[in-house]
Protein backbone atom coordinates (compact mmCIF):
# COMPACT_ATOMS: atom_id res chain seq x y z
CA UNK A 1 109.92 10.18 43.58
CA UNK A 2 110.10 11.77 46.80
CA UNK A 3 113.62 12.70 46.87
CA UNK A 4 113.72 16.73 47.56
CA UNK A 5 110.75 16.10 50.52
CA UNK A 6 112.69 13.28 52.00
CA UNK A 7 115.96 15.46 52.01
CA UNK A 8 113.68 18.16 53.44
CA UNK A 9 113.03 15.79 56.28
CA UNK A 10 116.66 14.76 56.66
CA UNK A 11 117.57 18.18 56.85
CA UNK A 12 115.09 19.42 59.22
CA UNK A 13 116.55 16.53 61.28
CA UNK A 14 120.20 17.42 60.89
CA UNK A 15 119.27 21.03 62.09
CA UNK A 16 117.63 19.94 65.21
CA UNK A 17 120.56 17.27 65.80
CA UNK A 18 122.72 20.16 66.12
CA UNK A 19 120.00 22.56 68.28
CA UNK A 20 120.05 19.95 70.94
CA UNK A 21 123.63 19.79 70.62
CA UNK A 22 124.11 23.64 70.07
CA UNK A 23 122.20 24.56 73.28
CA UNK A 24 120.52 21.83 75.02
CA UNK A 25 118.48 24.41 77.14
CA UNK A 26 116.92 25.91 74.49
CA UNK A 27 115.93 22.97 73.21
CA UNK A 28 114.48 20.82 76.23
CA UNK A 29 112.04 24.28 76.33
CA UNK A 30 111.01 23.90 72.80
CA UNK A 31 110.19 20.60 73.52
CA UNK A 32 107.99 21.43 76.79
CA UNK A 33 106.13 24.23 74.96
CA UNK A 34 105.31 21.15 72.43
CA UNK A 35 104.08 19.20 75.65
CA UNK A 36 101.68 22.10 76.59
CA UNK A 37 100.25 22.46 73.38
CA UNK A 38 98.77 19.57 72.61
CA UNK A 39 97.78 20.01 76.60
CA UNK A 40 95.42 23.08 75.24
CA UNK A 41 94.24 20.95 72.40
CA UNK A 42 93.33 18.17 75.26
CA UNK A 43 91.24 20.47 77.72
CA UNK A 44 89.73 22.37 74.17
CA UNK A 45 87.90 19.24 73.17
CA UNK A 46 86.74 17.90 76.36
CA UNK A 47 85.54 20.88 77.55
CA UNK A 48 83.42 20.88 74.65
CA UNK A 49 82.51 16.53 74.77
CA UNK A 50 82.18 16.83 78.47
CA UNK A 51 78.43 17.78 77.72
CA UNK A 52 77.98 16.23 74.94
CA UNK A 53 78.92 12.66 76.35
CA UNK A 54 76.94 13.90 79.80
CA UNK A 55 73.93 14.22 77.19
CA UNK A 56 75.05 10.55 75.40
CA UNK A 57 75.02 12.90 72.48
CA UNK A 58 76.46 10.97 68.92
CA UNK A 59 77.97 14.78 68.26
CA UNK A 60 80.74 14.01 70.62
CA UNK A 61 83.64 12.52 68.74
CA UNK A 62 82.16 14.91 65.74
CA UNK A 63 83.11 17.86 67.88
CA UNK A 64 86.04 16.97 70.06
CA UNK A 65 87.85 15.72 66.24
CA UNK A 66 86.78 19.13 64.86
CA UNK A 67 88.41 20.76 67.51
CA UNK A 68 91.95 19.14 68.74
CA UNK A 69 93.33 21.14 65.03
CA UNK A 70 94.60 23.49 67.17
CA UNK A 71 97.27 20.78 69.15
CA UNK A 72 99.33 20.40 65.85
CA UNK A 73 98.68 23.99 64.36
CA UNK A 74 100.30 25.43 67.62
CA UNK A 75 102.79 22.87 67.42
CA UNK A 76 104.10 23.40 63.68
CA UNK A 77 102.92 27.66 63.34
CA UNK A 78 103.86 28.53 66.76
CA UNK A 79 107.43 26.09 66.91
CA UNK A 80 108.11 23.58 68.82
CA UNK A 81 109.64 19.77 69.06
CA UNK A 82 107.20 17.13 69.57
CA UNK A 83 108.39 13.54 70.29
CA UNK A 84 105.40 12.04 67.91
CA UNK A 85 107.12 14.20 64.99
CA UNK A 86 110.49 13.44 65.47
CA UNK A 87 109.78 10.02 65.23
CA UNK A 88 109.37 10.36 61.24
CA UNK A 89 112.00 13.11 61.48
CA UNK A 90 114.88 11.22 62.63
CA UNK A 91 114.32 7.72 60.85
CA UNK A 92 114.37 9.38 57.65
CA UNK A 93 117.81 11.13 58.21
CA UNK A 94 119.21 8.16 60.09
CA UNK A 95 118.15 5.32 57.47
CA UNK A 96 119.80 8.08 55.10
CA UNK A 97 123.05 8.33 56.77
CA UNK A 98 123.14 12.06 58.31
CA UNK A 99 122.24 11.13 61.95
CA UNK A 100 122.93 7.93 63.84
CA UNK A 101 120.95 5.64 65.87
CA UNK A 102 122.82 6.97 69.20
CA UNK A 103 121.94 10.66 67.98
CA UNK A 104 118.00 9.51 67.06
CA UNK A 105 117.48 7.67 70.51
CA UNK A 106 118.76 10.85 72.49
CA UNK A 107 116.68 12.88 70.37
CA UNK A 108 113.47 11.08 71.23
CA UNK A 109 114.47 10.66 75.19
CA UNK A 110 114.96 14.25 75.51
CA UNK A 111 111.95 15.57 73.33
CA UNK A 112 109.83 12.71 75.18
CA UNK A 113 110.84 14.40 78.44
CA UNK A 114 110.69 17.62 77.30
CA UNK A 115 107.23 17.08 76.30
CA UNK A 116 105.77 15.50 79.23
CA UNK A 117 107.23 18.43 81.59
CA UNK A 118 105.18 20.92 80.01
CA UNK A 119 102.07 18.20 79.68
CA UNK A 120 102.80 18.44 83.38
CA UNK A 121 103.15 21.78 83.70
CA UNK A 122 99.89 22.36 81.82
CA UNK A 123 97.94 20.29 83.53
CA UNK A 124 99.36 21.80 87.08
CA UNK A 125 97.92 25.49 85.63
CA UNK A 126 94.82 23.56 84.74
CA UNK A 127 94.09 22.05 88.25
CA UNK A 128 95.00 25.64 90.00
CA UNK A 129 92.66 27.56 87.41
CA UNK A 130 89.48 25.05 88.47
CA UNK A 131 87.88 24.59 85.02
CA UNK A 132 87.34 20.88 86.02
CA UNK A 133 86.79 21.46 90.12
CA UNK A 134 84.16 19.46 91.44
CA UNK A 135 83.93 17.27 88.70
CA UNK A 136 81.83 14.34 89.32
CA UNK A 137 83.20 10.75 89.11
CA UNK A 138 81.35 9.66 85.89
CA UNK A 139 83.18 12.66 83.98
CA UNK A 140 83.93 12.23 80.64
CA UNK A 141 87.75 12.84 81.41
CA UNK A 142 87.86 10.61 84.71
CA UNK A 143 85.95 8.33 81.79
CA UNK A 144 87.96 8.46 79.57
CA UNK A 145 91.17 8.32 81.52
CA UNK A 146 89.82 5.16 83.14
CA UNK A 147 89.57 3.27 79.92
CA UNK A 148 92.92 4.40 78.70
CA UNK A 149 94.35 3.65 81.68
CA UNK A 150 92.99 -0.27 81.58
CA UNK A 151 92.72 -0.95 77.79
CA UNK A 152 94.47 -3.79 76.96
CA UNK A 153 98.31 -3.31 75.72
CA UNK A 154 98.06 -4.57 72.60
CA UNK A 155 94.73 -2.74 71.77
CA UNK A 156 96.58 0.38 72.86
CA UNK A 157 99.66 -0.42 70.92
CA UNK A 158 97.76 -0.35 67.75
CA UNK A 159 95.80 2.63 68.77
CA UNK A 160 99.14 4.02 68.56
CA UNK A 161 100.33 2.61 65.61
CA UNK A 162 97.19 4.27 64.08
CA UNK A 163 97.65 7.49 65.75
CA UNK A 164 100.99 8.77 64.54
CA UNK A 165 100.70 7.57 61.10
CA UNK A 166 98.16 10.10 60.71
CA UNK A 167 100.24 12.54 62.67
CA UNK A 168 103.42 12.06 60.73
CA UNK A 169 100.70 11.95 57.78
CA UNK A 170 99.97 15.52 58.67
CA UNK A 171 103.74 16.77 59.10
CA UNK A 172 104.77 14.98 56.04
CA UNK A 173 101.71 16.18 53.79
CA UNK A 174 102.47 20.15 54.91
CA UNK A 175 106.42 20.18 54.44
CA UNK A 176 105.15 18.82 51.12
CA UNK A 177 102.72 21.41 50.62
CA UNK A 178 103.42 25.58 49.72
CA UNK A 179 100.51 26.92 51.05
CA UNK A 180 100.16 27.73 54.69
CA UNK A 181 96.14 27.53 54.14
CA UNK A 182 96.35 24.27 52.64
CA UNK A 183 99.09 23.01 55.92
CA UNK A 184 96.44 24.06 57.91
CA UNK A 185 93.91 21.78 55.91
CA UNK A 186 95.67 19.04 55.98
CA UNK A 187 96.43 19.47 59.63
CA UNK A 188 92.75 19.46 60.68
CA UNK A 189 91.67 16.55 58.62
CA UNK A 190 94.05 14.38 60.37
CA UNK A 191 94.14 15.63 63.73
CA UNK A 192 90.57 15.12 63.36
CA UNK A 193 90.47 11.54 62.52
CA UNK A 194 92.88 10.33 65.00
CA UNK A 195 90.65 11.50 67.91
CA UNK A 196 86.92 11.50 66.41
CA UNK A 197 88.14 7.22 65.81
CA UNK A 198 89.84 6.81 68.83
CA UNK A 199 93.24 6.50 68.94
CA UNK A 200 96.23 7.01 71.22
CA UNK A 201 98.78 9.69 71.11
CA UNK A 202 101.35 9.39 73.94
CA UNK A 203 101.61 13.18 74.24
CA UNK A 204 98.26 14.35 74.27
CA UNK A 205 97.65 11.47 77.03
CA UNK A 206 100.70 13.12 79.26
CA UNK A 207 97.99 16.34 79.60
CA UNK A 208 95.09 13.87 79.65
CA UNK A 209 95.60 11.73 82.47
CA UNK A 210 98.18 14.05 84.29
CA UNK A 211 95.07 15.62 84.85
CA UNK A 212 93.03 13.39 86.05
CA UNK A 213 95.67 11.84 88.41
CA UNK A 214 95.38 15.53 90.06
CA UNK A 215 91.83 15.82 90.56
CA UNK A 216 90.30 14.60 93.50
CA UNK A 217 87.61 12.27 93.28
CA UNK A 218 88.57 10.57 90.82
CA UNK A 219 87.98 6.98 90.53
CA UNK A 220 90.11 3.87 91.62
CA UNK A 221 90.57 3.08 88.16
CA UNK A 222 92.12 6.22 87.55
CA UNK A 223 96.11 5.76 89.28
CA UNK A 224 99.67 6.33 88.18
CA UNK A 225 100.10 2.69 87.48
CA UNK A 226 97.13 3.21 85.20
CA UNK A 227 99.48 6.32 83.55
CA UNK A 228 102.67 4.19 83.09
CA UNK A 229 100.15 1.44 81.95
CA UNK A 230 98.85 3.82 79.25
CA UNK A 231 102.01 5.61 78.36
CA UNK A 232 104.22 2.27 77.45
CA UNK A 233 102.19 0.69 74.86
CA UNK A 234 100.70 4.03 73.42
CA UNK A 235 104.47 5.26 73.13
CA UNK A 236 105.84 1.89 71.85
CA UNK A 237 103.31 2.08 69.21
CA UNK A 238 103.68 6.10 68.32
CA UNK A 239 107.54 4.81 67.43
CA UNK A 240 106.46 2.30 65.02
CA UNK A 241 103.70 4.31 63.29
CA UNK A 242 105.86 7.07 62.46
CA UNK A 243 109.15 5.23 62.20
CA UNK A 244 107.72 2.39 60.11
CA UNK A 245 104.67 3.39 58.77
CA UNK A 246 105.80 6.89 57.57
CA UNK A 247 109.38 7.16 58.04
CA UNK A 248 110.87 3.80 56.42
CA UNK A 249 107.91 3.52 53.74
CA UNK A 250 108.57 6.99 52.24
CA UNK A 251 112.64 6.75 52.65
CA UNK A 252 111.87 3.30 50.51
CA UNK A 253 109.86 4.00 48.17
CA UNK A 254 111.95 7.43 47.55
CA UNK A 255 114.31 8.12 44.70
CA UNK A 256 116.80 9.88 47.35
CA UNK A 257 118.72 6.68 47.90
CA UNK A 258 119.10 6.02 44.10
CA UNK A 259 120.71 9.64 42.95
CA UNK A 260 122.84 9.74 46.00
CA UNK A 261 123.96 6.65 44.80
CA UNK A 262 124.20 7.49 41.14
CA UNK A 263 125.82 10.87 42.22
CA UNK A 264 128.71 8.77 44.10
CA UNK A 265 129.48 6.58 40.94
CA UNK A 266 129.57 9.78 38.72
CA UNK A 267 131.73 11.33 41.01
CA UNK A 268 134.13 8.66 40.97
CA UNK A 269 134.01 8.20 37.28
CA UNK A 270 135.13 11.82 36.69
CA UNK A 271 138.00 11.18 38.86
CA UNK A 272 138.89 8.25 37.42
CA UNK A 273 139.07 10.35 33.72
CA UNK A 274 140.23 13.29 35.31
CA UNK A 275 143.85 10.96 36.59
């Protein structure tokens, strides 16, 4: 049960094992055009809640879910390494033997990076194009920062948690699935119940409150302690929910580990008749 989607996984991991190793470069920008995608997800849907929450509309999580599809559709279509992803990526092939922790923790510092220099960069083209100029202080993404930015650390944690289990959901249920229509499907369903419920995504904050650091006027509760304050917890939990949650439930539960193992004992049985 499982087995050929969990190799799938293992072996999409091996090949991006040796990417990074092949030409780090290369690499490092795949992972910053990953950071800037889920950046035009992030100023897609609150352009679109900014009035809606300015209105105290109930549409507003509706919308903003309906529309942050495009994040992980650019992401996956368009090719790219996001941290949140590799997450599922590399537990699989590391509880499975082809990577090791060392290469799985490199993996996941570098794509992390990667990703939150083109959040940055982004957000930078962002400020200088002056969508969000002259916001006022009761904004919905000066609002929205704020509470991310002083939610309590557990709270955010789970949010986490919560957040890439349906992302890894998402990843797991297209590699699983033929039909690019249907990938798409599946994409937009979860993409749009991780934001229209509220959770946290480490990446799509990097855009989110990179931003709002930059604008002026923003509010005191809005600060790069308030960033790192965000970014620990929401990250911490991102690792579990797509290590544990996806990751080490579907490697366990998968029939991979039992034919590899069966395969080795045939193997050595034929020897053994062969001598």
């Amino acid at each position: 049960m499982f087995a050929e989607d969990v190799e799938a996984v293992v072996q999409a991991a091996v090949k991006k094992k040796e990417q990074m190793k092949t030409n780090f470069l290369r690499y490092f920008v795949s992972a910053m055009l990953a950071g800037a995608y889920v950046g035009i997800g992030i100023m897609l849907i609150f352009r679109l809640g900014a009035p809606l929450a300015a209105e105290g509309s109930p549409l507003q999580s509706l919308v903003m879910g309906a529309a942050f599809g495009i994040a992980l559709t650019l992401v996956v279509f368009a090719g790219s390494e996001l941290f949140t992803g590799n997450n599922m990526f590399f537990t699989m092939s590391t509880l499975s033997g082809r990577t090791t922790v060392s290469d799985t923790l490199k993996n996941w510092v570098v794509v992390f990076i990667g990703n939150l220099v083109g959040a940055i960069v982004l957000s930078s083209l962002i400020y200088g194009s002056g969508l969000f100029k002259g916001i006022p202080a009761d904004h919905l993404i000066f609002t929205a920062a704020a509470k991310k930015m002083n939610d309590p650390f557990m709270e955010l944690f789970f949010r986490g948690i919560l957040c890439n289990w349906l992302v890894c959901l998402a990843l797991w249920m297209g590699m699983r699935t033929k039909g690019e229509t249907a990938k798409l499907i599946l994409i937009w369903w979860c993409l749009f119940a991780f934001i229209a419920t509220g959770y946290e995504h480490s990446v799509a904050n990097m855009s989110l409150l990179t931003l709002a650091v930059m604008l002026p006027g923003h509010p005191e509760t809005v600060s790069i302690a308030g960033w790192i304050g965000n970014m620990v917890p929401v990250t911490l939990g991102n690792i579990v929910g797509g290590s544990v949650f996806l990751g080490m439930a579907y490697w366990f539960i998968s029939s991979a580990k039992t034919k590899t193992s069966t395969k080795t004992q045939d193997s050595g049985q034929e020897k053994t008749l062969a001598k």
